[in-house]
PDB file of N, CA and C in Angstrom:
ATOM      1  N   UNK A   1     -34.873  -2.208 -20.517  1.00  0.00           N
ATOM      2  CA  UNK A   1     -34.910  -1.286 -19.402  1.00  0.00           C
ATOM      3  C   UNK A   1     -33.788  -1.638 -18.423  1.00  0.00           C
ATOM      4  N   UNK A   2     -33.108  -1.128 -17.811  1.00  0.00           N
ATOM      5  CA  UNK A   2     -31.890  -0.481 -16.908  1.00  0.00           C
ATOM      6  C   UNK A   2     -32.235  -0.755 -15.350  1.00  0.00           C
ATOM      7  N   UNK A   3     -31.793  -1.520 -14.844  1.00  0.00           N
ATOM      8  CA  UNK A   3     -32.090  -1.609 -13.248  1.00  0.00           C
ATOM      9  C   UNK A   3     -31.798  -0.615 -12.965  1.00  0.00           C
ATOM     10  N   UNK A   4     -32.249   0.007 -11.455  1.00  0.00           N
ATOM     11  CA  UNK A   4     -32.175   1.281 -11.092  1.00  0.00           C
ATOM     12  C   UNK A   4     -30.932   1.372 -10.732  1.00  0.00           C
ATOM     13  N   UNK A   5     -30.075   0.224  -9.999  1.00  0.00           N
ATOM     14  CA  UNK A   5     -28.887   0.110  -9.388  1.00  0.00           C
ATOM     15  C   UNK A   5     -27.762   0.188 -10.631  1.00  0.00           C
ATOM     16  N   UNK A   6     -28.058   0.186 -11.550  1.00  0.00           N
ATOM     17  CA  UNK A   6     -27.029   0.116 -12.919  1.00  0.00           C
ATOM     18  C   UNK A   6     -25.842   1.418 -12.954  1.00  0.00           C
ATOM     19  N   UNK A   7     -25.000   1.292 -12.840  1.00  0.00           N
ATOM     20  CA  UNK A   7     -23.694   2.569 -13.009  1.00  0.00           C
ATOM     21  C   UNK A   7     -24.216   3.263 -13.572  1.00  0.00           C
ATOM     22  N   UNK A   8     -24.192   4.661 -13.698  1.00  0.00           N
ATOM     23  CA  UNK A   8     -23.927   5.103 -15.105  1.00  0.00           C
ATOM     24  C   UNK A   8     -24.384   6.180 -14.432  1.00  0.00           C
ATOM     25  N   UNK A   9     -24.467   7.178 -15.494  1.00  0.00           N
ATOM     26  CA  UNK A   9     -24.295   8.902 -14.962  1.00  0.00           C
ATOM     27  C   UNK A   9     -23.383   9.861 -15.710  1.00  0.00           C
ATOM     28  N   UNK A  10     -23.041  10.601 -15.160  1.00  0.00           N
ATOM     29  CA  UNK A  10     -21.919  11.519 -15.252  1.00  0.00           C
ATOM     30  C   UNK A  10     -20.190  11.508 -15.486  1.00  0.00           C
ATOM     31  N   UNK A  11     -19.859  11.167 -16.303  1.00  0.00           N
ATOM     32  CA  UNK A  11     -18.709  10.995 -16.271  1.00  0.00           C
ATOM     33  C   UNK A  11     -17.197  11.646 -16.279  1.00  0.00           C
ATOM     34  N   UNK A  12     -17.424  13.068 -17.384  1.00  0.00           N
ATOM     35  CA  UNK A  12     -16.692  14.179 -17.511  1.00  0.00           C
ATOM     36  C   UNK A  12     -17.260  15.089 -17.537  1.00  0.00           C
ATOM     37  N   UNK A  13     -16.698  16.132 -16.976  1.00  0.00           N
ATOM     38  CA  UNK A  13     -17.608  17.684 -16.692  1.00  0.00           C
ATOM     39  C   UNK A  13     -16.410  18.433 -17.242  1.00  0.00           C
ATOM     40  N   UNK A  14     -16.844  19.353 -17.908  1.00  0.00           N
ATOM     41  CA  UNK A  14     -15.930  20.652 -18.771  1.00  0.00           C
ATOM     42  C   UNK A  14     -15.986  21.508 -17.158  1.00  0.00           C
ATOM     43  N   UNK A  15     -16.292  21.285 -16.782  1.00  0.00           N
ATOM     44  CA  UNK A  15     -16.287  22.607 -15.286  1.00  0.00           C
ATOM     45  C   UNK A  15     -15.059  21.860 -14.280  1.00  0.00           C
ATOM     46  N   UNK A  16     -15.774  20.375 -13.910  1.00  0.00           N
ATOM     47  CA  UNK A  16     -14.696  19.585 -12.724  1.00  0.00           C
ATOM     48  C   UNK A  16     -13.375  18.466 -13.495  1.00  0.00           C
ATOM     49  N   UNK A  17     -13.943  18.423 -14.732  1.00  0.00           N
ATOM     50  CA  UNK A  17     -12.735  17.051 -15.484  1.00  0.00           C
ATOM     51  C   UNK A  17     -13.555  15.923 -15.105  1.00  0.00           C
ATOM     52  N   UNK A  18     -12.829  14.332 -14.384  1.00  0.00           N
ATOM     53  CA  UNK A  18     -13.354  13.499 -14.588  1.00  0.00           C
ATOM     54  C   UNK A  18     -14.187  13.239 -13.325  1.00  0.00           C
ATOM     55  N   UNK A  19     -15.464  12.849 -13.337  1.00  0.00           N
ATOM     56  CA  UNK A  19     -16.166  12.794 -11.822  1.00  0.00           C
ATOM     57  C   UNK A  19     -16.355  10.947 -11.607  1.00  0.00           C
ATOM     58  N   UNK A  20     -16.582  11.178 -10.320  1.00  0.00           N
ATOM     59  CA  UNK A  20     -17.099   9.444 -10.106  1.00  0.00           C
ATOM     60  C   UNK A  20     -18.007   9.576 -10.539  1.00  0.00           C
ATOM     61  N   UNK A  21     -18.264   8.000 -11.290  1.00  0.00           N
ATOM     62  CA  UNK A  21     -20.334   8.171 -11.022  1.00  0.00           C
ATOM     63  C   UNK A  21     -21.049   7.577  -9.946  1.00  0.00           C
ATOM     64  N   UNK A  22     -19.836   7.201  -9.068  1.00  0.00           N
ATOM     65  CA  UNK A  22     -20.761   6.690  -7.707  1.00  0.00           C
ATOM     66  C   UNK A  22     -21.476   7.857  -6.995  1.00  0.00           C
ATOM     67  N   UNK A  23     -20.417   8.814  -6.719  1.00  0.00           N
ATOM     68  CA  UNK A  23     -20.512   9.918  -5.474  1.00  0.00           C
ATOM     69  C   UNK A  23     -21.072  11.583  -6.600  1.00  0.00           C
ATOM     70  N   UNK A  24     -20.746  11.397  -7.278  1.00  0.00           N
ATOM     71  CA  UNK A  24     -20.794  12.223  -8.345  1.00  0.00           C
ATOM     72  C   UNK A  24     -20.161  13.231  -8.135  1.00  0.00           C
ATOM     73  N   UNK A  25     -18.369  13.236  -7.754  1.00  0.00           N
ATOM     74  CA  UNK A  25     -17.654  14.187  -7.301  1.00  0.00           C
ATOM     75  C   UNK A  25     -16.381  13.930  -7.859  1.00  0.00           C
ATOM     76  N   UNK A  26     -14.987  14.888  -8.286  1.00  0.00           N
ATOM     77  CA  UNK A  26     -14.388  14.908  -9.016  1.00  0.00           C
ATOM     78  C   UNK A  26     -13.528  13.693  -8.328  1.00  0.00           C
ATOM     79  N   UNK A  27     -12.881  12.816  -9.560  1.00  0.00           N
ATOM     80  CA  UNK A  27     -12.218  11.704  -9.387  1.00  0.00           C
ATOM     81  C   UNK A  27     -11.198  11.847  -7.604  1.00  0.00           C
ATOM     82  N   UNK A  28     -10.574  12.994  -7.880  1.00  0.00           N
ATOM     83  CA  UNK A  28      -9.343  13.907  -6.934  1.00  0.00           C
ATOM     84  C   UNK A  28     -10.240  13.625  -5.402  1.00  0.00           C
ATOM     85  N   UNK A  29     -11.436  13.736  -5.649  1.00  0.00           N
ATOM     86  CA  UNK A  29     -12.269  14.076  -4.090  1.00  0.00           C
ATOM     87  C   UNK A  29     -13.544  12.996  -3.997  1.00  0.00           C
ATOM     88  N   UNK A  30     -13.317  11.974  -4.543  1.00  0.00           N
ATOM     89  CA  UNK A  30     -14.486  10.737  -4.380  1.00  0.00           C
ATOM     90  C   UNK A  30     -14.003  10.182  -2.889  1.00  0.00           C
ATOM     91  N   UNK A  31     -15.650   9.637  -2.627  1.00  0.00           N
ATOM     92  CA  UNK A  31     -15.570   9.347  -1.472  1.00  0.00           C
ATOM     93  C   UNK A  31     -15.645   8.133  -1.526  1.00  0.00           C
ATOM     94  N   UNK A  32     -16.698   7.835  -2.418  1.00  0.00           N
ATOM     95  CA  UNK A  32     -17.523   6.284  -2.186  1.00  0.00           C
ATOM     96  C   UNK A  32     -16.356   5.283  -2.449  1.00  0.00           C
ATOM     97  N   UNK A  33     -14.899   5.290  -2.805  1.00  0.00           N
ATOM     98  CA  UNK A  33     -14.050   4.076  -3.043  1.00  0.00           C
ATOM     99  C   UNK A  33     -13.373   4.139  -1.799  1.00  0.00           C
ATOM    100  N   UNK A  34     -13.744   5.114  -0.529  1.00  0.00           N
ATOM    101  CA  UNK A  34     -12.032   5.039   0.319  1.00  0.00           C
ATOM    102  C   UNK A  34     -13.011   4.332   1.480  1.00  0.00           C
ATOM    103  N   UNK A  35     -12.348   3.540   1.802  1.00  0.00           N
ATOM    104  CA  UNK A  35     -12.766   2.218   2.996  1.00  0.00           C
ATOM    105  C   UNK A  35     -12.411   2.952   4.295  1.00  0.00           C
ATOM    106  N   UNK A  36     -12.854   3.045   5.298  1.00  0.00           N
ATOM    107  CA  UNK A  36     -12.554   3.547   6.705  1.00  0.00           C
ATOM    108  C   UNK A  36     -11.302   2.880   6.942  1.00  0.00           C
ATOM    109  N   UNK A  37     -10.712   3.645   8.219  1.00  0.00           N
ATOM    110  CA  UNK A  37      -9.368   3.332   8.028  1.00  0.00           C
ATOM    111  C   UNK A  37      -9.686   1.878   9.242  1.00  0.00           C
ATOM    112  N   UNK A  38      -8.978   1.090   9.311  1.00  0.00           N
ATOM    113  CA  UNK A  38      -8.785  -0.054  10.005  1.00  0.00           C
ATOM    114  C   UNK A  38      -8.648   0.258  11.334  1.00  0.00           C
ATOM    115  N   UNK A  39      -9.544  -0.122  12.000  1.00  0.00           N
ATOM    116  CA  UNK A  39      -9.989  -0.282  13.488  1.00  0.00           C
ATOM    117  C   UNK A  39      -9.144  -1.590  14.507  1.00  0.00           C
ATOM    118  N   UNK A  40      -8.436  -0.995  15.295  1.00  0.00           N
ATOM    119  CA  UNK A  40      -8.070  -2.486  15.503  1.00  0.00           C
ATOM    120  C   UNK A  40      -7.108  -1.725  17.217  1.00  0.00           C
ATOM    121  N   UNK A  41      -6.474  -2.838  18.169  1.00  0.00           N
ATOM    122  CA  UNK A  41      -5.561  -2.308  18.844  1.00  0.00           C
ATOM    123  C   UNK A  41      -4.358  -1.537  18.546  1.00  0.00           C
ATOM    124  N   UNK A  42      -4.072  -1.184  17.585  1.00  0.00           N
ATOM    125  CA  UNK A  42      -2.782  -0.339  17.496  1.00  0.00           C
ATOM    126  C   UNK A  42      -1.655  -0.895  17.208  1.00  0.00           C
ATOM    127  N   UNK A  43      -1.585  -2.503  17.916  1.00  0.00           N
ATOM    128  CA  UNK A  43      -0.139  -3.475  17.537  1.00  0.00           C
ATOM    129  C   UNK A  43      -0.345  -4.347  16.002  1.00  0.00           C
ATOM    130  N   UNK A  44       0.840  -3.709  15.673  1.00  0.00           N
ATOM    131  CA  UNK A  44       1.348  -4.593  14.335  1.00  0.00           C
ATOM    132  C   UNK A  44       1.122  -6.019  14.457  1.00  0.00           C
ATOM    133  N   UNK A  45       0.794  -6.888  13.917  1.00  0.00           N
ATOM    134  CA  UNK A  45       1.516  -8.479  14.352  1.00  0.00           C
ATOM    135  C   UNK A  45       2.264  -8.885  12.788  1.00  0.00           C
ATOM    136  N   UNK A  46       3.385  -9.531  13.210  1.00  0.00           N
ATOM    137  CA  UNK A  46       4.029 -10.192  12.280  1.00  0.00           C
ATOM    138  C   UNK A  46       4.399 -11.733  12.287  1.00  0.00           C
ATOM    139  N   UNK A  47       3.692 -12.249  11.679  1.00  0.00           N
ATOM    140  CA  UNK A  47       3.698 -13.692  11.624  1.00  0.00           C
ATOM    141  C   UNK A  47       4.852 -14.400  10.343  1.00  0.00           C
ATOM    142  N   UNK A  48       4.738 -16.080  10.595  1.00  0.00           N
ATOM    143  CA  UNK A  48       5.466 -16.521   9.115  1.00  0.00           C
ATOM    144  C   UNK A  48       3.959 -17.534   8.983  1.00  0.00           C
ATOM    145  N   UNK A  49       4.063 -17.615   7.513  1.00  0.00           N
ATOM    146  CA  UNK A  49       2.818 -19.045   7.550  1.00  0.00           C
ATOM    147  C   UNK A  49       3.336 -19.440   6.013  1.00  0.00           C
ATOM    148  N   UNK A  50       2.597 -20.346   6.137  1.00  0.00           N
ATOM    149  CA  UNK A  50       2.930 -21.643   5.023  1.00  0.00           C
ATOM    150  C   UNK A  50       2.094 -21.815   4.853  1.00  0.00           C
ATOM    151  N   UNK A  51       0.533 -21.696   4.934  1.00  0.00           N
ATOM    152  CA  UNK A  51      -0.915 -22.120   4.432  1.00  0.00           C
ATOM    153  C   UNK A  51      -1.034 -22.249   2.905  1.00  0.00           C
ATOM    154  N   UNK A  52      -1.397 -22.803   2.213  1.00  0.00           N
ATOM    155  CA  UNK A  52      -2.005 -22.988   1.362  1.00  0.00           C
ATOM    156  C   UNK A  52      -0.965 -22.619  -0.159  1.00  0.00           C
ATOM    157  N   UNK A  53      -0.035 -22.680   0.410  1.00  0.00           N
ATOM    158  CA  UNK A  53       1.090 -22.155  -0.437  1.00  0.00           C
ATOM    159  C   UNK A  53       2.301 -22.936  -1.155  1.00  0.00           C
ATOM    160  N   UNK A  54       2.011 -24.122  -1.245  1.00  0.00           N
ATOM    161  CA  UNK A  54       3.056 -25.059  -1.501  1.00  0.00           C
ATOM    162  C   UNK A  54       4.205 -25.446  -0.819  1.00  0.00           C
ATOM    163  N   UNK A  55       3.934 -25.126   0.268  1.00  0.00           N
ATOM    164  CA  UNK A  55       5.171 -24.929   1.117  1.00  0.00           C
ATOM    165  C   UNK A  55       6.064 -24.016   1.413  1.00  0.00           C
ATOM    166  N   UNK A  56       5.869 -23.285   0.384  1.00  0.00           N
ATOM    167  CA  UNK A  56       6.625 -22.220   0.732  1.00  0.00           C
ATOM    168  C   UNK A  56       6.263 -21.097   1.750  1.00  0.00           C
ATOM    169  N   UNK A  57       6.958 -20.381   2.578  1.00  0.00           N
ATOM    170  CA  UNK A  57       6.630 -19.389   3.621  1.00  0.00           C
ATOM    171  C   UNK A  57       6.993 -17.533   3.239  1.00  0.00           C
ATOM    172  N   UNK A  58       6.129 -17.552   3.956  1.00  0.00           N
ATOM    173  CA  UNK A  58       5.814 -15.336   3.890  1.00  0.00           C
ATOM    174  C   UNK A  58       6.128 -15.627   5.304  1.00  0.00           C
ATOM    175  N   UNK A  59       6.359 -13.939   5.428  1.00  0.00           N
ATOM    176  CA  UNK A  59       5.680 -13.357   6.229  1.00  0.00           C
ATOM    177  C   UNK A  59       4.861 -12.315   6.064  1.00  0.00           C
ATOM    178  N   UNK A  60       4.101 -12.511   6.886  1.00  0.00           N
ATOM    179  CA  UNK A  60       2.586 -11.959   7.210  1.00  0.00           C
ATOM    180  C   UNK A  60       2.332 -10.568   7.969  1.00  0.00           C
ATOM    181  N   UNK A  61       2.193  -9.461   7.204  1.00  0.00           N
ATOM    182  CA  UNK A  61       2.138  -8.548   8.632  1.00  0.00           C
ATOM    183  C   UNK A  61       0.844  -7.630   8.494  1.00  0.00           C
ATOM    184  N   UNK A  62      -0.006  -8.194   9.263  1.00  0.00           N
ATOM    185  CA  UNK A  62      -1.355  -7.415   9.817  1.00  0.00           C
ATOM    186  C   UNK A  62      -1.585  -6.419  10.711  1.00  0.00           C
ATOM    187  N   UNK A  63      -3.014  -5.811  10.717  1.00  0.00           N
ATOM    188  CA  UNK A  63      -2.712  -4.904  11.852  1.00  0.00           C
ATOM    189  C   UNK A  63      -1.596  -2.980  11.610  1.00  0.00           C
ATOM    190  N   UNK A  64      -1.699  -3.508  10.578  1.00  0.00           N
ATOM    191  CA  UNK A  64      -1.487  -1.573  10.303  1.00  0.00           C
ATOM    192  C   UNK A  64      -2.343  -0.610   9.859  1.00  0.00           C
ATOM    193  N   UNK A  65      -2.122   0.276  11.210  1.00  0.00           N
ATOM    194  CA  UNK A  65      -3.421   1.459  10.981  1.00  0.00           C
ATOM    195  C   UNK A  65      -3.257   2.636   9.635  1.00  0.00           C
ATOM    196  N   UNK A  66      -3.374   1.780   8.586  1.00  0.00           N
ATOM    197  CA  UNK A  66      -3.406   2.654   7.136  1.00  0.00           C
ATOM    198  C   UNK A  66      -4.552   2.495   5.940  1.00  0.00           C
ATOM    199  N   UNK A  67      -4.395   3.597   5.753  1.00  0.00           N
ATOM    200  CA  UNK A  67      -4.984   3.272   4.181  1.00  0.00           C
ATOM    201  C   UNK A  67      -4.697   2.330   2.903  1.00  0.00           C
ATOM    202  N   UNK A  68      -5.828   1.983   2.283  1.00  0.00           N
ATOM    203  CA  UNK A  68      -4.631   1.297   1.196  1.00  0.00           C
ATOM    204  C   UNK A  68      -3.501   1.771   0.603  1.00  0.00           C
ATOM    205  N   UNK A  69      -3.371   3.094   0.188  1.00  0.00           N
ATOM    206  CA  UNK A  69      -2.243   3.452  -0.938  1.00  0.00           C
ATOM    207  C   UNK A  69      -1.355   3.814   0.210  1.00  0.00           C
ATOM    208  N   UNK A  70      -1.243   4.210   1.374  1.00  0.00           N
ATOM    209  CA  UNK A  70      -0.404   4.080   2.180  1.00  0.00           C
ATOM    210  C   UNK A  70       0.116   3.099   2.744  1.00  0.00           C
ATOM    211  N   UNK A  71      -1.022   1.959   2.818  1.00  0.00           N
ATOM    212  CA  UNK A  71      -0.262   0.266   3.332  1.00  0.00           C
ATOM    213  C   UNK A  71       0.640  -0.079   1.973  1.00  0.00           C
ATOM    214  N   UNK A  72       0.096   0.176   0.835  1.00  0.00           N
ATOM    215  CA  UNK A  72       1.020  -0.302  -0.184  1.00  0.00           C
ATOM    216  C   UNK A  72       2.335   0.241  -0.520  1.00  0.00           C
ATOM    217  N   UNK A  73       2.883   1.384  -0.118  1.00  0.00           N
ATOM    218  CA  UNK A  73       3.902   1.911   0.299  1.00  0.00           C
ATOM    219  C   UNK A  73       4.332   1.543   0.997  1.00  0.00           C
ATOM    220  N   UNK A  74       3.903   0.905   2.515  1.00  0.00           N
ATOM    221  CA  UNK A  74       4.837   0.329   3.199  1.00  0.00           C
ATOM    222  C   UNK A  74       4.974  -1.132   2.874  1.00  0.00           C
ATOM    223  N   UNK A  75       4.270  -1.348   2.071  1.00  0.00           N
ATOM    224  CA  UNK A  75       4.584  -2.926   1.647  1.00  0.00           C
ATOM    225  C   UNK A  75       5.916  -2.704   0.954  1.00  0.00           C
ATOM    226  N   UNK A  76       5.773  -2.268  -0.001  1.00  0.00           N
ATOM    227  CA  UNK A  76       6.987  -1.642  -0.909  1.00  0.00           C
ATOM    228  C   UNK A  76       7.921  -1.402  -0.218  1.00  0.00           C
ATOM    229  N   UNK A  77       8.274  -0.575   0.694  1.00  0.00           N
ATOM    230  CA  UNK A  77       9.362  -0.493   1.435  1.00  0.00           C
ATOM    231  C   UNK A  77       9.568  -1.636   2.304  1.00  0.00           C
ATOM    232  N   UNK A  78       8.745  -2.601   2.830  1.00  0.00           N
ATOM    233  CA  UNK A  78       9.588  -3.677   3.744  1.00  0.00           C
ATOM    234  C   UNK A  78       9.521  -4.044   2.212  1.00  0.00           C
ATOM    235  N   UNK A  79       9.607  -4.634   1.429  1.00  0.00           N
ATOM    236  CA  UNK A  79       9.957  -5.889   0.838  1.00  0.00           C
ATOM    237  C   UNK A  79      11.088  -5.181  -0.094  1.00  0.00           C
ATOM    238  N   UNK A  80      11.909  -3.933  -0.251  1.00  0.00           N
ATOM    239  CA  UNK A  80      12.856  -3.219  -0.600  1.00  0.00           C
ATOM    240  C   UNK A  80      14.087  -3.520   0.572  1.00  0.00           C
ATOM    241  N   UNK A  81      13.594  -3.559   2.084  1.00  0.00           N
ATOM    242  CA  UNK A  81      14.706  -3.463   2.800  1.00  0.00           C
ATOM    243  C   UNK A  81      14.953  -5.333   2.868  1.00  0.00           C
ATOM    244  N   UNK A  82      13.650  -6.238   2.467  1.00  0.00           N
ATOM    245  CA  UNK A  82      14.189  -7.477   2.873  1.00  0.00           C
ATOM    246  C   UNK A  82      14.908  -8.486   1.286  1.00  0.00           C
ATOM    247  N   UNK A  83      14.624  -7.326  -0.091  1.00  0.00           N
ATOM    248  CA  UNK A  83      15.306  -7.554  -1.182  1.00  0.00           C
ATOM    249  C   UNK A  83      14.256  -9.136  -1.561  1.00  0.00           C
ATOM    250  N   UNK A  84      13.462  -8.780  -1.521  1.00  0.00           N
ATOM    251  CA  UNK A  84      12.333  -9.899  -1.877  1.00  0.00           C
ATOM    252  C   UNK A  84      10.958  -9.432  -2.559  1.00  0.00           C
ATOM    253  N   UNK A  85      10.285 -10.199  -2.638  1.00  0.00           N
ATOM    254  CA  UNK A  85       8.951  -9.764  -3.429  1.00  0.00           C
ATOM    255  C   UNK A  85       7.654  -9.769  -2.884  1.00  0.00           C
ATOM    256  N   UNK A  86       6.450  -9.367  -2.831  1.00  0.00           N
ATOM    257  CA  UNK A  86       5.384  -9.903  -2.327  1.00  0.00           C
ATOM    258  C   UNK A  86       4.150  -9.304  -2.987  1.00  0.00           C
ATOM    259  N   UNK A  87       3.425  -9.133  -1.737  1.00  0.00           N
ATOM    260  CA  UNK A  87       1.911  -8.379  -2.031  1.00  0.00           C
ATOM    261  C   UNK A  87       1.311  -7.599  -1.008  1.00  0.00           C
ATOM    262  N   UNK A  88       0.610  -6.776  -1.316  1.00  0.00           N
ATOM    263  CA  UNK A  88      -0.537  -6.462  -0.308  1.00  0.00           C
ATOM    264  C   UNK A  88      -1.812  -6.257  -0.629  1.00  0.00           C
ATOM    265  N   UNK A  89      -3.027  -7.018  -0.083  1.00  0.00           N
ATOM    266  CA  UNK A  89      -3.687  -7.175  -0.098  1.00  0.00           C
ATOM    267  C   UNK A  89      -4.891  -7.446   0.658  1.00  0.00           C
ATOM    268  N   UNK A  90      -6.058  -6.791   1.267  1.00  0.00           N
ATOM    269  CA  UNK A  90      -6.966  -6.841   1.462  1.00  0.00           C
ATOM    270  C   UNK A  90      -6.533  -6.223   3.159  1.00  0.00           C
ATOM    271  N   UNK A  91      -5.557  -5.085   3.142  1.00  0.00           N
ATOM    272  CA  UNK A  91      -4.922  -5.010   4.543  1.00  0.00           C
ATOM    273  C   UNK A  91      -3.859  -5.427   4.656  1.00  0.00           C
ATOM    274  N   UNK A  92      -3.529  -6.397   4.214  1.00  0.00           N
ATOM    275  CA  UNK A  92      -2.601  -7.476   4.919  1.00  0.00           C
ATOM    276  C   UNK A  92      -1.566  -7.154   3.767  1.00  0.00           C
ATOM    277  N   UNK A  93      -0.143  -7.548   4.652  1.00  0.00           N
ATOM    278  CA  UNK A  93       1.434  -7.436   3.369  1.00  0.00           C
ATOM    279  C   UNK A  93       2.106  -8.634   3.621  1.00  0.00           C
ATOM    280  N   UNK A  94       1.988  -9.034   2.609  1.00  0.00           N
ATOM    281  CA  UNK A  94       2.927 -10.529   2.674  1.00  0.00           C
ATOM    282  C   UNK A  94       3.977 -10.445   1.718  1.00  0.00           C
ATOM    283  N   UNK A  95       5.256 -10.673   3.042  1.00  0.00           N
ATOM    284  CA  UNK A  95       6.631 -10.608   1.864  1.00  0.00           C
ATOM    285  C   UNK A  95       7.395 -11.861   1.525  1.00  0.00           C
ATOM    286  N   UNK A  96       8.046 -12.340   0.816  1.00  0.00           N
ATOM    287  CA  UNK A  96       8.250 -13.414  -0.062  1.00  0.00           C
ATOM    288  C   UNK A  96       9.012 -14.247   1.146  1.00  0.00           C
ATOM    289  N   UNK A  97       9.294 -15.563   1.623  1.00  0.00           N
ATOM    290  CA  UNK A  97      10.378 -15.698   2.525  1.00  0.00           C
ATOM    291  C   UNK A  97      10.017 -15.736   4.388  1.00  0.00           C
ATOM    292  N   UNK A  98      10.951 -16.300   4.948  1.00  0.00           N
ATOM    293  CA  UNK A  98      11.126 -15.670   6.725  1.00  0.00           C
ATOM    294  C   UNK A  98      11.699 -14.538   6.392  1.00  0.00           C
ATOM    295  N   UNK A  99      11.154 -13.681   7.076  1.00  0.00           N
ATOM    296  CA  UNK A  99      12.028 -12.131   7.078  1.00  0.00           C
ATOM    297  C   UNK A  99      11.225 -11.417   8.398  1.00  0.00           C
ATOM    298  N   UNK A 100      10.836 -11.697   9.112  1.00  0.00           N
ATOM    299  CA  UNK A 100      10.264 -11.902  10.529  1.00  0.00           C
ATOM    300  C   UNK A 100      10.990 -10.762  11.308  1.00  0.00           C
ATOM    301  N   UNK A 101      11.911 -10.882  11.786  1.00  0.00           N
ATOM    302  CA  UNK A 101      13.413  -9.997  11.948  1.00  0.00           C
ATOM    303  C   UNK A 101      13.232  -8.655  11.507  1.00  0.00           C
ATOM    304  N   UNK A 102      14.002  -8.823  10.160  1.00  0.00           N
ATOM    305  CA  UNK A 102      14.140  -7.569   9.164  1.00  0.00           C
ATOM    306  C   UNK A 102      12.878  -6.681   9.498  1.00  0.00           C
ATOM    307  N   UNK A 103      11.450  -7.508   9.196  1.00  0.00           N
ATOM    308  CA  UNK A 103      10.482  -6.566   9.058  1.00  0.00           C
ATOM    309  C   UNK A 103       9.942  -5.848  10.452  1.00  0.00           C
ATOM    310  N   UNK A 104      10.361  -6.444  11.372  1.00  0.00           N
ATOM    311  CA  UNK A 104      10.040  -6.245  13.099  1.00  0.00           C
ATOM    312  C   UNK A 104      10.872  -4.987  13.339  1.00  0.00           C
ATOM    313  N   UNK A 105      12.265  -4.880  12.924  1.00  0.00           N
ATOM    314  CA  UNK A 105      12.937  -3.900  12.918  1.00  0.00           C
ATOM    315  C   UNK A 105      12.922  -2.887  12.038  1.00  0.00           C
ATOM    316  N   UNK A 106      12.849  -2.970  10.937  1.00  0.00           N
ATOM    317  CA  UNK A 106      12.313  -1.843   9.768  1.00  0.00           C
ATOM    318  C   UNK A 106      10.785  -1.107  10.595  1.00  0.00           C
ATOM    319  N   UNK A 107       9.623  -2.073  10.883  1.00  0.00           N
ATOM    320  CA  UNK A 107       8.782  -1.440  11.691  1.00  0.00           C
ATOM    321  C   UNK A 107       8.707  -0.583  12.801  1.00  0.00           C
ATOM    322  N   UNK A 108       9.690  -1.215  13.655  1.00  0.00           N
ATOM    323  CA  UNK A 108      10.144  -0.024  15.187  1.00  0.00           C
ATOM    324  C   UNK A 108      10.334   0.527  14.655  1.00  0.00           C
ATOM    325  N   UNK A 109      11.516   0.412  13.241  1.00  0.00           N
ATOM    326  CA  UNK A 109      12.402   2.119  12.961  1.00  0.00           C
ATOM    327  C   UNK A 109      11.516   2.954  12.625  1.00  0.00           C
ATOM    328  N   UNK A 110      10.591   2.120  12.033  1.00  0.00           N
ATOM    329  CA  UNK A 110       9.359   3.448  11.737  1.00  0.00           C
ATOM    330  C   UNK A 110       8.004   3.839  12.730  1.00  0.00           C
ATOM    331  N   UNK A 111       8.249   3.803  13.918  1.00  0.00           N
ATOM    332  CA  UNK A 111       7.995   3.765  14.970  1.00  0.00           C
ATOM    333  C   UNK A 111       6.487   3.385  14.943  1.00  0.00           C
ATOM    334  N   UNK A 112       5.854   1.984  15.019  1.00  0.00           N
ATOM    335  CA  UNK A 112       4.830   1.021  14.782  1.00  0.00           C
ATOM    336  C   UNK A 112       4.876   0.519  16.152  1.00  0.00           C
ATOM    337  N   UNK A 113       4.274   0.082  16.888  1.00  0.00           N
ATOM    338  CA  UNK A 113       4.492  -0.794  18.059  1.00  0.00           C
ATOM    339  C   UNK A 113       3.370  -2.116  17.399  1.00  0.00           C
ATOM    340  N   UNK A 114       5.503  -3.075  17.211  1.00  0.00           N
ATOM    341  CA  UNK A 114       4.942  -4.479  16.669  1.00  0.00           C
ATOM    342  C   UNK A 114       5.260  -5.479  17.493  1.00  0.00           C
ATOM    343  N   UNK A 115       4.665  -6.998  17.344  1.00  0.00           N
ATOM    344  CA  UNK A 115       4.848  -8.065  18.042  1.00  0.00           C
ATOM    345  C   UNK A 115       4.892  -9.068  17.153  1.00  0.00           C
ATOM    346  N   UNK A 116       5.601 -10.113  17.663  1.00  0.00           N
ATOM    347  CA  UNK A 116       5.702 -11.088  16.219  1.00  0.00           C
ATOM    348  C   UNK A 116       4.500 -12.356  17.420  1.00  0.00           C
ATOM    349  N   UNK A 117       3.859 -12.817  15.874  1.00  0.00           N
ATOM    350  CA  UNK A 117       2.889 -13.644  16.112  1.00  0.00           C
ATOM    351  C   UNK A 117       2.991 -15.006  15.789  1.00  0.00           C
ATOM    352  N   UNK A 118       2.470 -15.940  16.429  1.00  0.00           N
ATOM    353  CA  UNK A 118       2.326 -17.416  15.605  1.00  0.00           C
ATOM    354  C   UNK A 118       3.828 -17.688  16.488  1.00  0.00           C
ATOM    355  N   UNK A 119       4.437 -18.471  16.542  1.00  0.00           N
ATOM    356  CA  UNK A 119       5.586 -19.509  17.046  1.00  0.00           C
ATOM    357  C   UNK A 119       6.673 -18.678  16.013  1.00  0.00           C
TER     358      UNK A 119
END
């Protein structure tokens, strides 16, 4: 027997194509995966840190009022203008390197009101 909480359901409909089986609504218009958008003061912060990383340093930039697939676009684009690599994840974009600068200014240009954080 099947816990009640167990996935499952509906998966393709000849009427809608592919549906969630959370929300039970077409993949295009699910609700139950999109996270509220991030609540916060409005200022960017851009930090550098070295935590837990071998020494090596990011920078850190928190604090953007986006969605995921839209924060990940702008991850993509700072780490295009600073010619480096990174991630984004859980909110947060960390690009490979100090690039503190670069990304403070790529941000104004895209008119963000940022502050750099940490020393």
């Amino acid at each position: 027997m099947k816990p009640k909480n167990a996935s499952g359901g509906l998966v393709y409909s000849t009427e809608l194509g592919r549906t969630c089986p959370g929300c039970r609504r077409p993949v295009d218009a699910c609700i139950c995966k999109q996270a509220p958008s991030p609540s916060g003061d409005g200022v960017v912060r851009v930090s550098r840190d070295t935590k837990s990383r071998g020494g090596k340093c990011v920078t850190v930039i928190k604090g953007v009022p986006l969605d995921a697939t839209a924060l990940a676009a702008l991850g993509k684009t700072l780490k295009a203008a600073c010619g480096t690599g990174g991630t984004t994840k859980d909110g947060v974009i960390e690009v490979q390197g100090d690039h503190c600068d670069a990304v403070i200014t790529k941000l104004k240009a895209l008119g963000y009101n940022v502050k750099r954080a940490g020393g």
